[in-house]
C-alpha atoms as a PDB file:
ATOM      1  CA  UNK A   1     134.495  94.855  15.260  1.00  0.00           C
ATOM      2  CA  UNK A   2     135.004  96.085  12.097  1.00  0.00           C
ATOM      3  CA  UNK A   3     132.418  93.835  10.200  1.00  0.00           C
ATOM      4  CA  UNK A   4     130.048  95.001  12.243  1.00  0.00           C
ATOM      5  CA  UNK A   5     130.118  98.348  10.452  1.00  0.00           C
ATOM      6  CA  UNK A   6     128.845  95.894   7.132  1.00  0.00           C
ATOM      7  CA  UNK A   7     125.580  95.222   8.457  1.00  0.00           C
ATOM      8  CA  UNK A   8     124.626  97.997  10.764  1.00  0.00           C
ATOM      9  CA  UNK A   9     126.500 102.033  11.334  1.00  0.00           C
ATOM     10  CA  UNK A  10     124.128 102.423  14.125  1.00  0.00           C
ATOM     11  CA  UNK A  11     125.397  99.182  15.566  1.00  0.00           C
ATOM     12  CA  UNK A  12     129.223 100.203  15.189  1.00  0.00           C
ATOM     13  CA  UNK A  13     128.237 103.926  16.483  1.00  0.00           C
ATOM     14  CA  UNK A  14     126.403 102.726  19.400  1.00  0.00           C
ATOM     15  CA  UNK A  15     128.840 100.086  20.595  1.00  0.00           C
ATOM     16  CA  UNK A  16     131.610 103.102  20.555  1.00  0.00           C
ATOM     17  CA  UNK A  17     129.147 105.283  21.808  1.00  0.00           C
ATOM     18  CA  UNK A  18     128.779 102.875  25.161  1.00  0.00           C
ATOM     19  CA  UNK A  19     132.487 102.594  25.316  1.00  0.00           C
ATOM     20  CA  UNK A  20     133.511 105.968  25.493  1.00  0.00           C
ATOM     21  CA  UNK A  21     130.496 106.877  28.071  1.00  0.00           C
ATOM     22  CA  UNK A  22     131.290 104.155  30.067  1.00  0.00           C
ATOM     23  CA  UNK A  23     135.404 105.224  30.451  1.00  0.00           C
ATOM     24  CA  UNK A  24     133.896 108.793  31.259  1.00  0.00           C
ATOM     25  CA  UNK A  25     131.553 107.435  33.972  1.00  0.00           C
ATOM     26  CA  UNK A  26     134.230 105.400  35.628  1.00  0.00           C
ATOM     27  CA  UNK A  27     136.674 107.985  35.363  1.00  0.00           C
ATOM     28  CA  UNK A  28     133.753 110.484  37.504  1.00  0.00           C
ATOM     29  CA  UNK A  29     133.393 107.937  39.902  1.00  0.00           C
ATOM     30  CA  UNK A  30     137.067 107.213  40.925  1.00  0.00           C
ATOM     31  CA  UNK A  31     137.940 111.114  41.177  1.00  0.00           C
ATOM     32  CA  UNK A  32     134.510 111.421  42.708  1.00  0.00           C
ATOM     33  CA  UNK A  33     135.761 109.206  45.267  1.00  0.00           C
ATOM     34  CA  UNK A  34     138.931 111.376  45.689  1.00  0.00           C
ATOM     35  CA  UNK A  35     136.757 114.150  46.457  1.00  0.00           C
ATOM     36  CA  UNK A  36     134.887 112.346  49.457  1.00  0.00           C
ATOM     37  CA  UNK A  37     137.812 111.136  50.586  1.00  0.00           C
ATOM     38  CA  UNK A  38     139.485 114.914  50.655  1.00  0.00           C
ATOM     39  CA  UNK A  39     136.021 116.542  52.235  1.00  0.00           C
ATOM     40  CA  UNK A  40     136.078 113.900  54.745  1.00  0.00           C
ATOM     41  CA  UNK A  41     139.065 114.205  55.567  1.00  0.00           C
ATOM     42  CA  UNK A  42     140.360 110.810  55.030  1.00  0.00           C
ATOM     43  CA  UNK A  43     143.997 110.323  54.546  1.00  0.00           C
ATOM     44  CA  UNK A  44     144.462 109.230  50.895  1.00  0.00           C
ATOM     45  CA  UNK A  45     147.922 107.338  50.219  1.00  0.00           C
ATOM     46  CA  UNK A  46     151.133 109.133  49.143  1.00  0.00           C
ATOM     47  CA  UNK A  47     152.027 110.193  45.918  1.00  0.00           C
ATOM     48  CA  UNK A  48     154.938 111.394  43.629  1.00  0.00           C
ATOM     49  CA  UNK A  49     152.979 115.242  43.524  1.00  0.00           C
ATOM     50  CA  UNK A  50     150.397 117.284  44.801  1.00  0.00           C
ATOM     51  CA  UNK A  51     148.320 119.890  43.536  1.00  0.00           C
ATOM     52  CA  UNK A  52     148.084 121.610  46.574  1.00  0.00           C
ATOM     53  CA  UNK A  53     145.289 124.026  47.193  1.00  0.00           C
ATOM     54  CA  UNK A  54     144.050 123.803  43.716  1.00  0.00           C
ATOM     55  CA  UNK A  55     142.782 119.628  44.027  1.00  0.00           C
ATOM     56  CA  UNK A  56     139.561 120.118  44.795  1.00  0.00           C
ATOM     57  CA  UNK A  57     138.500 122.998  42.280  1.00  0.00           C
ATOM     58  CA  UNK A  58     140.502 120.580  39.496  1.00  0.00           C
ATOM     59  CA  UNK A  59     139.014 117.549  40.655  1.00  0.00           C
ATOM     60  CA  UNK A  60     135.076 119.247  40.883  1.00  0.00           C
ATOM     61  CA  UNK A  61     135.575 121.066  37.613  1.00  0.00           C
ATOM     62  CA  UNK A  62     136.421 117.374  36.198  1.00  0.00           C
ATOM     63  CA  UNK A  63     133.618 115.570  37.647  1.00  0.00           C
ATOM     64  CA  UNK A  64     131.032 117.811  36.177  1.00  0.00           C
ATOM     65  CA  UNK A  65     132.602 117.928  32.757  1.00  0.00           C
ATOM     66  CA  UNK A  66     132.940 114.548  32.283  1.00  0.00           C
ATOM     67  CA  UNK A  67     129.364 114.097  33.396  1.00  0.00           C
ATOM     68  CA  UNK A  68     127.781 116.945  31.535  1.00  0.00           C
ATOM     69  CA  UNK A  69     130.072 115.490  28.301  1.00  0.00           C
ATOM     70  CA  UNK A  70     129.114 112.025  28.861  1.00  0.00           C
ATOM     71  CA  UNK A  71     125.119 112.871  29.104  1.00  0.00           C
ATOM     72  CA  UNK A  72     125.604 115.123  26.678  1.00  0.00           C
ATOM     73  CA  UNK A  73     126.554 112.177  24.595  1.00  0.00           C
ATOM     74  CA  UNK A  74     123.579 109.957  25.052  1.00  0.00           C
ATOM     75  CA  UNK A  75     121.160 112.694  23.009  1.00  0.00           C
ATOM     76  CA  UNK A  76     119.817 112.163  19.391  1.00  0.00           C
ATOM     77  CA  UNK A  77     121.928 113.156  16.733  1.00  0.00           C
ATOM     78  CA  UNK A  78     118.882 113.866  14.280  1.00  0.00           C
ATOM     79  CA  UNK A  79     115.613 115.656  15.219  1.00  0.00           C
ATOM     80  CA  UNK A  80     113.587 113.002  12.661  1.00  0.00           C
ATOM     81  CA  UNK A  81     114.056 109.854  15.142  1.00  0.00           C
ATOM     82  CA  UNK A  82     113.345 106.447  13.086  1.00  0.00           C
ATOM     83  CA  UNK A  83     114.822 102.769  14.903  1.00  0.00           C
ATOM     84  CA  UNK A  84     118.244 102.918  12.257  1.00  0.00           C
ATOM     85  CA  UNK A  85     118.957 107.132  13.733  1.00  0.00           C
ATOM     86  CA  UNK A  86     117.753 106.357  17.513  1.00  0.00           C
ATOM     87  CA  UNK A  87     121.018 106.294  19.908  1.00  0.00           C
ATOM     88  CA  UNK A  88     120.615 103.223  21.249  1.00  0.00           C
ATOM     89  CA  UNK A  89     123.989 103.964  23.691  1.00  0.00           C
ATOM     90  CA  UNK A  90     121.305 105.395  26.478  1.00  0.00           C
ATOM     91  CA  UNK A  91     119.273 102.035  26.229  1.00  0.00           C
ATOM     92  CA  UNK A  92     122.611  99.675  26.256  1.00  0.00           C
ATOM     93  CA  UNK A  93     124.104 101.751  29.082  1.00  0.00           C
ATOM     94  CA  UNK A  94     121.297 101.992  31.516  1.00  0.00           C
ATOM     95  CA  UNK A  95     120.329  98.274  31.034  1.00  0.00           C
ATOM     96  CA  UNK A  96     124.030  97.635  31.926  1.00  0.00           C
ATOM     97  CA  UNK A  97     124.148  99.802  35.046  1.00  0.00           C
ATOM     98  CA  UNK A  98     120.943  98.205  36.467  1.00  0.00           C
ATOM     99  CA  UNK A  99     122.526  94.585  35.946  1.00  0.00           C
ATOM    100  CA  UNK A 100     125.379  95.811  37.605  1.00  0.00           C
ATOM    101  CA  UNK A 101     123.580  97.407  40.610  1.00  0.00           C
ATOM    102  CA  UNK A 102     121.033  94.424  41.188  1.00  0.00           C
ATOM    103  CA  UNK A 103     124.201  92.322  41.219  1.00  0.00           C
ATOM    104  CA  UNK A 104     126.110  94.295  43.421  1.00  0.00           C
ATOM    105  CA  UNK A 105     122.968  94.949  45.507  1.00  0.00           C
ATOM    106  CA  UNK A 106     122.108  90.506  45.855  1.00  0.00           C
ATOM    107  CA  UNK A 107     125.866  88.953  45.682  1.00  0.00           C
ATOM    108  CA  UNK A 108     128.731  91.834  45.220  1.00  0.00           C
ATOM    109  CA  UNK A 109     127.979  93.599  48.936  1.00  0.00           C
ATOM    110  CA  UNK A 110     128.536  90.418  51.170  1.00  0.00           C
ATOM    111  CA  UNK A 111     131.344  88.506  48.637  1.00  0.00           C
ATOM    112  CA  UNK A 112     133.265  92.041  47.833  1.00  0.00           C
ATOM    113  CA  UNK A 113     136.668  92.090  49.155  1.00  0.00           C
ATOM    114  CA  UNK A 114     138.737  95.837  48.228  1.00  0.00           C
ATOM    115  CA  UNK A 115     142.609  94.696  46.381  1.00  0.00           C
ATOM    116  CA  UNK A 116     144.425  96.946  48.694  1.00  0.00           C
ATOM    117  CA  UNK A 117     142.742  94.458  51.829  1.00  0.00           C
ATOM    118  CA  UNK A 118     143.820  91.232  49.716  1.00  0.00           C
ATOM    119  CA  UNK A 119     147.085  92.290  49.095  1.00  0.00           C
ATOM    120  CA  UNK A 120     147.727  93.442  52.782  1.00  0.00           C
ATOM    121  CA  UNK A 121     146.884  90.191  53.781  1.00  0.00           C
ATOM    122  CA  UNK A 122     149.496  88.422  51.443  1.00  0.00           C
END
């Protein structure tokens, strides 16, 4: 990773860029699904603590700032954009959400089996 910084900052920048957007995204999604879950009324499994009454405020206030922080992140640094100051991380981490939907969408739907069903069955 670190040679990469030789040839190219934007490369290096971008690449971390990606990585930290992508963490935030799948860290909204997973307490996003905690929220569902709650407003459904769903049981969710036991745990070790509870928030109580103040889950859902915590949990929504969470969701929005990582997603405000994360798209947030994917604007230009500069206001003069040339190919070497463009953030590239909006580019990298759209194409790889698309691959990953049009997967899901043609193989991951019928083949997906959730870990908590696979280990139940073991």
């Amino acid at each position: 990773m670190a040679l990469i910084n030789i040839a190219s900052t934007a490369v290096l920048n971008t690449i971390f860029s990606v990585l930290t957007d992508a963490t935030a995204f799948s860290y909204a999604v997973s307490i996003s699904c905690l929220l569902i879950r709650r407003f459904c009324g769903d049981p969710l499994p036991p745990a070790r603590f509870s928030m109580g009454k103040f889950l859902i405020p915590a949990n929504a206030f969470a969701v929005l700032y990582i997603v405000v922080a994360a798209v947030a992140s994917f604007f230009l640094v500069e206001g003069a954009v040339t190919a070497a100051s463009m953030n590239w991380s909006c580019v990298m981490f759209g194409g790889a959400f698309i691959i990953a939907v049009v997967y899901y969408a043609v193989h991951g739907r019928k083949h997906y089996r959730e870990p908590v069903r696979h280990i139940l069955k073991m």
